[in-house]
Each structure stands twice: as C-alpha cells, then as structure tokens.
Protein backbone atom coordinates (compact mmCIF):
# COMPACT_ATOMS: atom_id res chain seq x y z
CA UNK A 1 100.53 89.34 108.50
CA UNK A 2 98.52 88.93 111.77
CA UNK A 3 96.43 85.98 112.10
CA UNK A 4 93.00 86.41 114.54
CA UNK A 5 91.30 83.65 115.62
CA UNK A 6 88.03 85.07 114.36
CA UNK A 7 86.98 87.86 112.64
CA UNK A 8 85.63 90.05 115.17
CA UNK A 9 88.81 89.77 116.94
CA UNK A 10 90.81 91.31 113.81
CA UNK A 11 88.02 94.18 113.80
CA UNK A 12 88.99 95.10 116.92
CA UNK A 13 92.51 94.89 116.36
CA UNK A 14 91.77 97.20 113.83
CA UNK A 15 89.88 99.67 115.68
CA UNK A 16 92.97 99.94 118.40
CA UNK A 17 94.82 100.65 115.96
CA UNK A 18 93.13 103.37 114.60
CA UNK A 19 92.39 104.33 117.97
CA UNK A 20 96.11 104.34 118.42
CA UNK A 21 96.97 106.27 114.97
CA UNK A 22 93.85 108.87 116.00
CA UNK A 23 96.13 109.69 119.10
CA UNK A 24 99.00 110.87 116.83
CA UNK A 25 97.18 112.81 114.26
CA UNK A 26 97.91 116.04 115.69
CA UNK A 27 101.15 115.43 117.41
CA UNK A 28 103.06 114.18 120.30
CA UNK A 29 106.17 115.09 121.54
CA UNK A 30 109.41 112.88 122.31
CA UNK A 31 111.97 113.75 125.03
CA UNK A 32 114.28 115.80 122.47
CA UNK A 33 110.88 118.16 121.75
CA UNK A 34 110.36 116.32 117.99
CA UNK A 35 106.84 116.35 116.94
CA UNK A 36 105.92 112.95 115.31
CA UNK A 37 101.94 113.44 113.70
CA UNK A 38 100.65 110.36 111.22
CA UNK A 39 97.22 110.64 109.01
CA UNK A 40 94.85 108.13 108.20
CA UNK A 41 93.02 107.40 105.11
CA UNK A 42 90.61 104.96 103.95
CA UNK A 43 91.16 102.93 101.13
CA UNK A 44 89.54 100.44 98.78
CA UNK A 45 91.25 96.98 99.50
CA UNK A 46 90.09 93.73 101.26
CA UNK A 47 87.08 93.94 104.42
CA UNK A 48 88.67 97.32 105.63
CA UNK A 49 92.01 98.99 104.97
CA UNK A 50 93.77 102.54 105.52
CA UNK A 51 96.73 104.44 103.84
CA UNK A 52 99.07 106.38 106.44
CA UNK A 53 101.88 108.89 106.88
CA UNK A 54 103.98 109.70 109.76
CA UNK A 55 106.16 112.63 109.75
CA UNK A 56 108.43 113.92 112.03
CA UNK A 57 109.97 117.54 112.82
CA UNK A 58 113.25 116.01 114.03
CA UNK A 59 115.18 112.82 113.88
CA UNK A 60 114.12 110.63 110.40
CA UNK A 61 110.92 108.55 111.67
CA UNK A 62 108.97 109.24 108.48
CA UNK A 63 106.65 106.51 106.95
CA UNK A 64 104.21 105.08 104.66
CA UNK A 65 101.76 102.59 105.51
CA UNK A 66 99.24 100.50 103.99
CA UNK A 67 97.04 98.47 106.67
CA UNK A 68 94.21 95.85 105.39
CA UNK A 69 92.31 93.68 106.73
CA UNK A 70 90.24 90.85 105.34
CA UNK A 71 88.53 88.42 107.39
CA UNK A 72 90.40 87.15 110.39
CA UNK A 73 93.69 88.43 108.68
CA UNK A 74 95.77 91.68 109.39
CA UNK A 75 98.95 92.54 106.92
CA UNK A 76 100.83 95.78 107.37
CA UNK A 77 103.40 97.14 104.63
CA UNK A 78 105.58 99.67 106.07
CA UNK A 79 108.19 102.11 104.07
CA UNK A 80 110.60 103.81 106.43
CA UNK A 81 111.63 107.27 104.85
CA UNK A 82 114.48 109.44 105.62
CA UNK A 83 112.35 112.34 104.35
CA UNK A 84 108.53 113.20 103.91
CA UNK A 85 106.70 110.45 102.47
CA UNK A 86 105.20 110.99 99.15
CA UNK A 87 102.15 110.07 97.27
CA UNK A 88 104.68 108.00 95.31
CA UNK A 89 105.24 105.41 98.14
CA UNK A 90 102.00 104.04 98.26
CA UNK A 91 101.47 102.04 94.89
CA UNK A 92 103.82 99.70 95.59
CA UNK A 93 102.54 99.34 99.19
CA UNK A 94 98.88 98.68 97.53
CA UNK A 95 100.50 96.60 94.98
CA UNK A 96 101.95 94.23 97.72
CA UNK A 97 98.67 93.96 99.97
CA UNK A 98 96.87 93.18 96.32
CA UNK A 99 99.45 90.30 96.33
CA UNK A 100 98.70 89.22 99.47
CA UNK A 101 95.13 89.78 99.16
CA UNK A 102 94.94 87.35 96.62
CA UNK A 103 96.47 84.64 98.32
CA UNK A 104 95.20 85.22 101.86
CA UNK A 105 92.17 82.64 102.04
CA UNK A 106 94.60 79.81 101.93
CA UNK A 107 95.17 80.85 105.74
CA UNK A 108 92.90 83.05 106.92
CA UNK A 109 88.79 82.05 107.36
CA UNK A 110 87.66 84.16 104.37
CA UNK A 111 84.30 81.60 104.75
C-alpha cells in the first residue's frame, strides 16, 4: 500500500501508472530481443482500480495484477507467473484488495 498525502496526488499516481502500463501494451523489447506486452482492464473496486497481465516471449516475467485505489490510498497485489497468467489468478488478487478495502479508512483520508 502507497499512502498520498491527498487524494489528487494518488490520482495522479494513478494516471502515471497507466500512462506507464499504456507504454507496454503493445510491446517493448529487452536487450536479449524478448517482447514483454501487459493489458489493462478496469474493474469494479474502491475510487478506481484495474486488472493487468504481463506476458513475455522469453525469460519468465509473466504477471497478474490488481491495482486500486481509494482515496489517498494505492495497494498493488502482484502474482509472478512462470507461465501465462490466467483468468484464474485474479480472484484471489480481488479477494485481497476487498480485504484491504475494507480496512483502509483506518489510514487513509476516506473523509
């Protein structure tokens, strides 16, 4: 979890980081020639929140994300893969920021 100062601040934390995951979507290229691309989805959890994949064609840098904010708070679940992720990875993921969700206005300004 990644605690703003305000609001605003963890918007636009948000927004580079989608700006940041946009950049991958269709694929960049390490040294070795790999091809790492990730996808973004919205999803229905907290102020704003997104689902992800990475994938790679080369060395195991596969992934699942779930990224939510709410209020001045960011949390970020991550499941490193060794191979593609699956549609199977996220419930748990949600499951955890529904956890965290639920407790998060002890620290963050949820106001």
């Amino acid at each position: 979890m990644i605690l703003y100062s305000s609001a605003k601040n963890a918007e636009r934390a948000m927004r580079e980081f989608k700006a940041g995951w946009e950049r991958c979507r269709k694929g960049r290229k390490n040294a070795q020639g790999d091809v790492f691309r990730r996808s973004l989805t919205g999803t229905a959890l907290g102020d704003q929140a997104w689902k992800s994949r990475g994938t790679s064609t080369g060395v195991d840098q596969d992934d699942a994300a779930v990224i939510v904010r709410r209020a001045n708070a960011v949390i970020v679940y991550l499941h490193p893969r060794d191979g593609k992720p699956s549609p199977k990875d996220f419930p748990p993921l949600v499951a955890s920021a529904r956890t965290m969700l639920a407790k998060i206005c002890q620290v963050a300004a949820c106001g």
